[in-house]
Protein backbone atom coordinates (compact mmCIF):
# COMPACT_ATOMS: atom_id res chain seq x y z
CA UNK A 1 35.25 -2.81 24.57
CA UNK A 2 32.23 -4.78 25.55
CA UNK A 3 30.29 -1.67 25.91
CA UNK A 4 30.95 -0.52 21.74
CA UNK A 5 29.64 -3.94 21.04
CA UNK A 6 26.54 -3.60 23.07
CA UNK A 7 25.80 -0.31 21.63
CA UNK A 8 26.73 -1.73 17.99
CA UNK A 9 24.19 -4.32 18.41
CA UNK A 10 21.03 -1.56 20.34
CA UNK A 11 21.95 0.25 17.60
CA UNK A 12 20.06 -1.43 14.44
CA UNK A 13 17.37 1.34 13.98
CA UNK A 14 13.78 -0.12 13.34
CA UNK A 15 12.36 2.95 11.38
CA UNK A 16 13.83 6.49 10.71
CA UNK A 17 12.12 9.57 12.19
CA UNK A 18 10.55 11.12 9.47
CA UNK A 19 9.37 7.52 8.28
CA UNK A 20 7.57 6.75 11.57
CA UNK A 21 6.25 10.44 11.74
CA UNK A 22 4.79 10.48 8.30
CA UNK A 23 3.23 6.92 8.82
CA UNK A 24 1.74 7.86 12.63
CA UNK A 25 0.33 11.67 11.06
CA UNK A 26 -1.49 9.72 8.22
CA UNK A 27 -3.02 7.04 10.49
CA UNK A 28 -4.09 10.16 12.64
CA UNK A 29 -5.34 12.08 9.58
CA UNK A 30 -7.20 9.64 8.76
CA UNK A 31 -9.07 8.70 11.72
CA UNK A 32 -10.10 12.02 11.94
CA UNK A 33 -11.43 12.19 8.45
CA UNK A 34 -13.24 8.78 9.44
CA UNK A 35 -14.47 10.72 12.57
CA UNK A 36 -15.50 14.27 11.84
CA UNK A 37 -16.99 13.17 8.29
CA UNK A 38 -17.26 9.72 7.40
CA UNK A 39 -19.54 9.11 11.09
CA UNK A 40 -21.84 12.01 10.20
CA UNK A 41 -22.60 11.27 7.03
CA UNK A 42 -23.26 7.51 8.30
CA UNK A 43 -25.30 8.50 10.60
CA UNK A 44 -27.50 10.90 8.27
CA UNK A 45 -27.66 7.59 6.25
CA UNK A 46 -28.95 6.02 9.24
CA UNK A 47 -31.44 8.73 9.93
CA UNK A 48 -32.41 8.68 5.91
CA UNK A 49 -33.30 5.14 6.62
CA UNK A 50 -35.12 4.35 9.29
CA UNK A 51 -37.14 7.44 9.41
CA UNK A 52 -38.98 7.09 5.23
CA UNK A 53 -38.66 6.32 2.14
CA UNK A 54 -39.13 9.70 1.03
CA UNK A 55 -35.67 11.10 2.95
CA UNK A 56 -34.08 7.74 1.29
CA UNK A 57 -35.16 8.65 -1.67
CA UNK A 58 -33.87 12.39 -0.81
CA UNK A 59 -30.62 11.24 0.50
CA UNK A 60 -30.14 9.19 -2.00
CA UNK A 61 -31.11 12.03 -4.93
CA UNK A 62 -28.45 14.08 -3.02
CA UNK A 63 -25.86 11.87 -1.76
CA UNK A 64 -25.57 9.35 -4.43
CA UNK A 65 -27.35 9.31 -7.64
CA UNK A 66 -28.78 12.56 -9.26
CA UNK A 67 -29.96 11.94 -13.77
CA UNK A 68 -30.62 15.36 -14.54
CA UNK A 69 -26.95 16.87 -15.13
CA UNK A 70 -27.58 20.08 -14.81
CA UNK A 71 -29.40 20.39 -11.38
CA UNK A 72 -27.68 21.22 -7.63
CA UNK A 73 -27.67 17.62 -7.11
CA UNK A 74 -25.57 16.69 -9.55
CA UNK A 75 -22.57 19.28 -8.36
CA UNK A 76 -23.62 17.85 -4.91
CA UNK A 77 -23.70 14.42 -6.27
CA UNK A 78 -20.01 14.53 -7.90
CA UNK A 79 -18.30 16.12 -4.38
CA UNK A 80 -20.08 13.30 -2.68
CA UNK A 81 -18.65 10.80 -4.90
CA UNK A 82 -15.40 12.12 -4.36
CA UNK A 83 -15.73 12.31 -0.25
CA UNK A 84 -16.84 9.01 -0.38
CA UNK A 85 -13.73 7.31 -2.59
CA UNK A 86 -11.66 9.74 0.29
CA UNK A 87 -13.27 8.06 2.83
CA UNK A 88 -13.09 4.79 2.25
CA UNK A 89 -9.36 5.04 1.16
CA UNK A 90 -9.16 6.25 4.62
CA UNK A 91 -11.05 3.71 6.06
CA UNK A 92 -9.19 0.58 4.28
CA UNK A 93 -5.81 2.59 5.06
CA UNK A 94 -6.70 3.02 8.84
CA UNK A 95 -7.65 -0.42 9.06
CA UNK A 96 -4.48 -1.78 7.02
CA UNK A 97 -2.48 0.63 9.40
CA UNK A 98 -3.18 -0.89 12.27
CA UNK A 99 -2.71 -4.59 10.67
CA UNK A 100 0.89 -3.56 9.75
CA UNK A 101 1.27 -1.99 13.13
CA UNK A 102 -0.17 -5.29 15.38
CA UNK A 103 2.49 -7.45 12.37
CA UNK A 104 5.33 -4.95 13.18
CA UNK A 105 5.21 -5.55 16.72
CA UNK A 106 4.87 -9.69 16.93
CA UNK A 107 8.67 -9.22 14.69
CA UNK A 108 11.40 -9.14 16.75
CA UNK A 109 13.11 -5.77 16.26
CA UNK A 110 11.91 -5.64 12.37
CA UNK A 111 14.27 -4.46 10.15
CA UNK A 112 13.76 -0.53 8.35
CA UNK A 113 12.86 -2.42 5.21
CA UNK A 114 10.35 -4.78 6.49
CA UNK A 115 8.68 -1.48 7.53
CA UNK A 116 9.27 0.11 4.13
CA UNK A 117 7.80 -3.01 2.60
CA UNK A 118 5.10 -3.06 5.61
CA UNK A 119 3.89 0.73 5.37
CA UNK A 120 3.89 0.14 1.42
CA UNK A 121 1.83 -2.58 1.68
CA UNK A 122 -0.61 -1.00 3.75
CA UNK A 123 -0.92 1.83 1.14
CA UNK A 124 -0.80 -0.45 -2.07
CA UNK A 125 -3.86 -2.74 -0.33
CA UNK A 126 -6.37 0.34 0.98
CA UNK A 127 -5.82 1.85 -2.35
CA UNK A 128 -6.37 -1.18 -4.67
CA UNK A 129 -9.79 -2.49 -2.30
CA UNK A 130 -10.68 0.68 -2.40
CA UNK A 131 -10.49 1.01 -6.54
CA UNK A 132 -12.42 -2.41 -5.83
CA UNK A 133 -14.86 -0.95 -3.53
CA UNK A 134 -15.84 1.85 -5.94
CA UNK A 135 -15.73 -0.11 -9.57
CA UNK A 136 -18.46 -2.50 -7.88
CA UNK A 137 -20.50 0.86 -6.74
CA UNK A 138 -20.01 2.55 -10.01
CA UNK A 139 -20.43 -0.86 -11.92
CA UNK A 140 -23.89 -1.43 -9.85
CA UNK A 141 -24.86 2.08 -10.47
């Protein structure tokens, strides 16, 4: 008898499977995308900058801000854009990820909808700073 009640009580699940699988592949996913793109790309910023203003000026013609509509920079222009809103969705989600993960484990045994509200969280505030991020870029632009 005292063992069903000490196996009743172990038995308050934390997070289901597919919850905790989905949430640790994005956080994965994402660091990657931070790793294999977002880090090159900084560092050709890095490169554009301290070597002259003429690759600034190049990088920038390329990478962020092309007038003439119809030119290669443009096309390349628009797929940057939309790497970069990616990326830093990925970057404020990776960060927020590990926030919720570090709150997660100062709870005692959270409950599944603390993580629920936790994990949503996490994706409601990467999405809206990034939406921030971007309408002060585009607004500046």
């Amino acid at each position: 008898m005292a063992r069903s009640t000490a196996s009743s009580s172990s038995s308050r699940k934390t997070a289901s499977p597919d919850f905790q699988r989905t949430a640790t592949l994005l956080h994965r996913l994402t660091a990657l995308a931070i790793a294999f793109i977002g880090f090159p790309l900084f560092t050709l910023w890095l490169l554009a900058v301290s070597t002259s203003p003429e690759n600034y000026t190049l990088f920038w013609h390329y990478i962020i801000h092309s007038p003439d509509k119809n030119s290669f920079a443009f096309s390349v222009n628009i797929i940057s854009r939309i790497i970069g809103v990616m990326l830093t969705w990925c970057f404020f989600y990776h960060v927020m990820s590990v926030i919720r993960l570090n709150t997660l484990k100062r709870l005692q045994r959270p409950s599944l909808y603390k993580n629920y509200f936790f994990y949503s969280a996490t994706n409601m505030v990467a999405l809206i700073l990034t939406l921030l991020v971007w309408g002060i870029i585009f607004l500046g632009a």
